[in-house]
Protein backbone atom coordinates (compact mmCIF):
# COMPACT_ATOMS: atom_id res chain seq x y z
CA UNK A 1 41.72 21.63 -2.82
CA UNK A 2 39.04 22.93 -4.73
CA UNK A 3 40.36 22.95 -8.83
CA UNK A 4 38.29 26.32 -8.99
CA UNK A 5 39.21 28.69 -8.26
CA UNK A 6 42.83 27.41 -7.46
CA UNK A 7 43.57 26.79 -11.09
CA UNK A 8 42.15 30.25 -12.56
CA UNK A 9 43.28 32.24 -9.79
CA UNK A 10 46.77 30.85 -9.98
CA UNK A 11 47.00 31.16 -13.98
CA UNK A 12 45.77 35.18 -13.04
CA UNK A 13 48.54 35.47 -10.22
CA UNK A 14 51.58 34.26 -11.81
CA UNK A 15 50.59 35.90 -15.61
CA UNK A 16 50.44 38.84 -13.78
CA UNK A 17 53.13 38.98 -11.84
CA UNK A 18 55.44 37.86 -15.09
CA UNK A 19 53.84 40.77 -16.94
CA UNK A 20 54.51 43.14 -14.33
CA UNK A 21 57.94 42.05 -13.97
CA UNK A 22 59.17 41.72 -17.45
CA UNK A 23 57.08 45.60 -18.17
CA UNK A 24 59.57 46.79 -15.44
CA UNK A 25 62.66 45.56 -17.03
CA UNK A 26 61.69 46.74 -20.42
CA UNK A 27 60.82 50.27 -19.25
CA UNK A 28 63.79 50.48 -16.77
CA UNK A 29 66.45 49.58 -19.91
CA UNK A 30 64.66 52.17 -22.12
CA UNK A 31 66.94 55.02 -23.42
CA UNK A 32 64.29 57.32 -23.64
CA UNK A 33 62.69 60.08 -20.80
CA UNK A 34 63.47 59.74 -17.13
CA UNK A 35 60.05 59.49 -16.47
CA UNK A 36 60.03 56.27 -18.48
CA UNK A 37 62.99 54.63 -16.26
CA UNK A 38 60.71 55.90 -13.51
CA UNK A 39 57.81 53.77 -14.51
CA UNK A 40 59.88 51.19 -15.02
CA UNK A 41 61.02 50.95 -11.53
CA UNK A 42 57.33 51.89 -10.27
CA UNK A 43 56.23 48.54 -12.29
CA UNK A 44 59.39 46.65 -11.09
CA UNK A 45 58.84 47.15 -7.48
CA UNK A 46 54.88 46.37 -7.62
CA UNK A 47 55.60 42.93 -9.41
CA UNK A 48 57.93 42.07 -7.12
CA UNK A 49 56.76 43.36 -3.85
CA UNK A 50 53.55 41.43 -5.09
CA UNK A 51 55.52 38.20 -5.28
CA UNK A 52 55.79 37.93 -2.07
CA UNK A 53 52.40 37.58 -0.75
CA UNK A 54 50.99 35.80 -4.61
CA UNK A 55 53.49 33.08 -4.64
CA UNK A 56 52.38 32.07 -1.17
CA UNK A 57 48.91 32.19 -2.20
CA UNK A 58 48.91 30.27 -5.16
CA UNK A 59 51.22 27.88 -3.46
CA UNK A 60 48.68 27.46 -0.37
CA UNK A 61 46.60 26.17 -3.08
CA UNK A 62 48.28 23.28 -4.55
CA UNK A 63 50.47 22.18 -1.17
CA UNK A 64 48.96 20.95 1.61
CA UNK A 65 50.58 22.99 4.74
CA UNK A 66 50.42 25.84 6.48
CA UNK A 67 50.83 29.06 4.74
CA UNK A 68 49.96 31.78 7.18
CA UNK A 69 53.48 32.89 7.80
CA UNK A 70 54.17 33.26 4.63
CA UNK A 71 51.20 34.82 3.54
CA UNK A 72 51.31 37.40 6.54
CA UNK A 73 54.89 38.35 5.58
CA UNK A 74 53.91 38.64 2.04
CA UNK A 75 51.22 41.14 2.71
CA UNK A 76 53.75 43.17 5.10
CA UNK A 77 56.17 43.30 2.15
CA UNK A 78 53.03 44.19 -0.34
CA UNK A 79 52.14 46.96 1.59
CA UNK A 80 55.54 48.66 1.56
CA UNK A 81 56.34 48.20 -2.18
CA UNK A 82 53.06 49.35 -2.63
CA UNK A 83 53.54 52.36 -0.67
CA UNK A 84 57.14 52.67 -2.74
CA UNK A 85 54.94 52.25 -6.24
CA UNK A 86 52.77 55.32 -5.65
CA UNK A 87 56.17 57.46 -4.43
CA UNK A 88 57.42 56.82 -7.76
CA UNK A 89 54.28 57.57 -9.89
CA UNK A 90 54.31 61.09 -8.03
CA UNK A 91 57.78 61.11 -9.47
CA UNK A 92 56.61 60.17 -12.99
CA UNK A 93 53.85 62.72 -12.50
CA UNK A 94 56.58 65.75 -11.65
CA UNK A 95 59.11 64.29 -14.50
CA UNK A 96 56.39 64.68 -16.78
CA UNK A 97 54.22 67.23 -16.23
CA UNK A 98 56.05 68.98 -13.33
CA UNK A 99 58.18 72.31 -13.22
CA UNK A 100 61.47 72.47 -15.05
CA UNK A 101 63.47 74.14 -12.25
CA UNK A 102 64.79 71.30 -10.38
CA UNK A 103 62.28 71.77 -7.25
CA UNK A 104 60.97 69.43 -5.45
CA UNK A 105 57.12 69.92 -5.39
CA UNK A 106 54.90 70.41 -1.94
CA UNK A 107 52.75 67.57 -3.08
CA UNK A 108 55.71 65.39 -3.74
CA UNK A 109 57.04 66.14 0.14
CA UNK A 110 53.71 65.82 1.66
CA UNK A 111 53.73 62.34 -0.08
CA UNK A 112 56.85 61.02 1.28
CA UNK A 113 55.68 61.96 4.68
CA UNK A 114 52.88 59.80 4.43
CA UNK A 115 54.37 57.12 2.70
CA UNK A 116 57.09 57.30 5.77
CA UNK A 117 54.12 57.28 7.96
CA UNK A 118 52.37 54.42 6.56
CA UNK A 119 55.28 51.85 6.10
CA UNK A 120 55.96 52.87 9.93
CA UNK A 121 52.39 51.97 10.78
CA UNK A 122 53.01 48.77 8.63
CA UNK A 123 56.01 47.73 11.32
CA UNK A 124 54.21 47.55 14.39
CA UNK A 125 54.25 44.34 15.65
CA UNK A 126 50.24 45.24 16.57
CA UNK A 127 49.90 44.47 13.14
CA UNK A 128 49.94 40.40 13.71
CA UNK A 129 51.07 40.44 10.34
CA UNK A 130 51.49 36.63 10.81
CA UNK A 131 48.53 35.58 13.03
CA UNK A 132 45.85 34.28 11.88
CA UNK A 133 43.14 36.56 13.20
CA UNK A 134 45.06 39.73 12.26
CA UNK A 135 43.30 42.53 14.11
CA UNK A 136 40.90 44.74 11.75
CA UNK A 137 41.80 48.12 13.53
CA UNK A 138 45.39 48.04 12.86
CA UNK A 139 44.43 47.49 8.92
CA UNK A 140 42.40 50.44 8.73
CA UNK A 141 44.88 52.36 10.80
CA UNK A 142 47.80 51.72 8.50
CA UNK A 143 45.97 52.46 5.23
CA UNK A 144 44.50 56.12 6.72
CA UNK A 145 47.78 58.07 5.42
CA UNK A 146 47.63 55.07 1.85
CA UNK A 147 44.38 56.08 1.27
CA UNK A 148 45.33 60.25 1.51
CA UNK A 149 47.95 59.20 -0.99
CA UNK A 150 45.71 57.67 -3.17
CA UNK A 151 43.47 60.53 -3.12
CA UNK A 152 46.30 62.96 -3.92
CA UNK A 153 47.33 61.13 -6.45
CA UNK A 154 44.38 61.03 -8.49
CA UNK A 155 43.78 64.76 -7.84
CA UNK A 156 47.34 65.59 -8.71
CA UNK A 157 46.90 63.05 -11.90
CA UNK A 158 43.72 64.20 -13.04
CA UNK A 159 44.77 67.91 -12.97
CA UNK A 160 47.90 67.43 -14.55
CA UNK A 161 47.11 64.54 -17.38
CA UNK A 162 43.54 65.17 -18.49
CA UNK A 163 44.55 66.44 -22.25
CA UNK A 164 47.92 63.95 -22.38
CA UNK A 165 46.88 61.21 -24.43
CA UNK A 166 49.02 58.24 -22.65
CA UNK A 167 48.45 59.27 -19.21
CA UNK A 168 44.84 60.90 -19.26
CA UNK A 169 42.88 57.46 -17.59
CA UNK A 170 45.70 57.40 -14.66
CA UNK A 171 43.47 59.47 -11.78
CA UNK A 172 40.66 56.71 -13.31
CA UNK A 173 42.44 54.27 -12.51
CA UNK A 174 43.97 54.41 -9.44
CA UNK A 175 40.60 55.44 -8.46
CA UNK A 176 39.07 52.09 -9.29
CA UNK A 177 42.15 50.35 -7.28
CA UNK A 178 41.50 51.71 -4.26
CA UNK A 179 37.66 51.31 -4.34
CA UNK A 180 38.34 47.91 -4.70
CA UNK A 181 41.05 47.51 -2.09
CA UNK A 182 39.22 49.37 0.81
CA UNK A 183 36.15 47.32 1.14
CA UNK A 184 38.68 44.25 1.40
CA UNK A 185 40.32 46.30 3.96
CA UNK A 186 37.22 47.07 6.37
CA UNK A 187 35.17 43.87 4.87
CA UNK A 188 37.03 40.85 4.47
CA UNK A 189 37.41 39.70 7.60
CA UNK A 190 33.51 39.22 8.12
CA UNK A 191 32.49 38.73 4.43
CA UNK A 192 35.38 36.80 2.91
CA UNK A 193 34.44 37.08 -0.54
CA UNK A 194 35.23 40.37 -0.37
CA UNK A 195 38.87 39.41 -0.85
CA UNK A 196 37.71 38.63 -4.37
CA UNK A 197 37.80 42.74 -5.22
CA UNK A 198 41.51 42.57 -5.39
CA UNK A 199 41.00 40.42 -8.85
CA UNK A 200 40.02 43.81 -10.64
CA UNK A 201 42.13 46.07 -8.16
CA UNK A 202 45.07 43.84 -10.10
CA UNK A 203 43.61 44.69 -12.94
CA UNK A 204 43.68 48.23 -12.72
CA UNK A 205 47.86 47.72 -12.12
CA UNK A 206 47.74 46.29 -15.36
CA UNK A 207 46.40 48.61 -16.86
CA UNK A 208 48.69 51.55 -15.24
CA UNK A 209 51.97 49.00 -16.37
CA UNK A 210 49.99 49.12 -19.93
CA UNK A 211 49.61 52.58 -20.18
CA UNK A 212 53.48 52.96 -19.23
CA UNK A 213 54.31 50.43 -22.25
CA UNK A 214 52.36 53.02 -24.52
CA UNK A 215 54.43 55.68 -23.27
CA UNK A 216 57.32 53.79 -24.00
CA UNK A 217 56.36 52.84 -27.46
CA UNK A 218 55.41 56.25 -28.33
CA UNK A 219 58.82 57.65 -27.02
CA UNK A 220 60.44 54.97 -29.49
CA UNK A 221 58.45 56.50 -32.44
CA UNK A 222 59.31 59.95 -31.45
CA UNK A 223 63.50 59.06 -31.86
């Protein structure tokens, strides 16, 4: 084992993940807006979906063993929590921004469908989530209807939250997150330091969890 960058990629992993975590129960047991409860649960289920595939990682670093079971499973469960997380931000979006009248919005529906698609996709055993040499095609196949999600979202994000103070760097961010997730996507298996994007793509989750702690703190202010 190699102390870098075990020991700095391990400090990253695990002060993320406690961040992420301890944002989600903070938001979730606020008593102001639904749409703060919301982001709550949105940060919640990305810190721990992400658990399972970090804790593997950073464990595969300081054990000697085999982790690729682990690590394959972790990255199945990643992939559905992080389909889950970007459900739930369209429901922040409409809670915020959206119509008063109770509707549920096109964009929202078209969103679940691919969401439903893409943790379907994520089930096939083709996957060989666990194998070693898991095959490329099936990775770019399952993150076709992720990626129209992401691109929905920051349309829908940047229309919607361009003059709201809190929210207006949302469509920039998730932007930057998946530019730096697809080339690990397509790349990684040839180039492996590729796999080194997802560093800032974590980064730009932190700063979505942040912005939902400034929401937060500014709907403490307003009581």
């Amino acid at each position: 084992m190699k102390l870098m960058p075990a020991l700095p990629e391990s400090i990253f992993d695990i002060g993320y993940l406690i961040f992420a975590i301890v944002s989600g129960v903070l938001l979730v047991s606020s008593k102001g807006r639904r749409d703060v409860r919301l982001m709550g649960a949105a940060a919640l289920i990305l810190g721990c979906g992400d658990a399972f595939h970090l804790i593997p990682r950073v464990l595969a670093y300081w054990i000697p063993g085999d982790f690729t079971k682990a690590l394959g499973i972790g990255k199945l469960v990643t992939s559905i929590t992080m389909t889950v997380f970007y459900v739930l931000l369209e429901y922040v979006r409409t809670n915020r921004f959206g119509s008063k009248k109770g509707c549920i919005q096109t964009s929202t529906k078209i969103i679940w469908a691919l969401a439903v698609i893409r943790i379907a996709l994520c089930l096939f055993p083709q996957n060989g989530w666990t194998d070693a040499n898991a095959p490329v095609s099936w990775g770019i196949i399952r993150n076709i209807p992720f990626v129209v999600i992401g691109i929905m979202t920051v349309v829908l994000w940047h229309k919607d939250a361009k003059d709201d103070a809190g929210f207006r760097f949302m469509a920039l961010a998730v932007a930057l997150s998946f530019a730096f997730y697809l080339p690990v996507v397509v790349l990684a298996h040839s180039i492996p330091m590729m796999g080194m994007l997802m560093l800032p793509k974590t980064i730009m989750y932190i700063w979505i969890i942040c912005m939902f702690l400034q929401i937060r703190k500014g709907e403490e202010y307003a009581d």
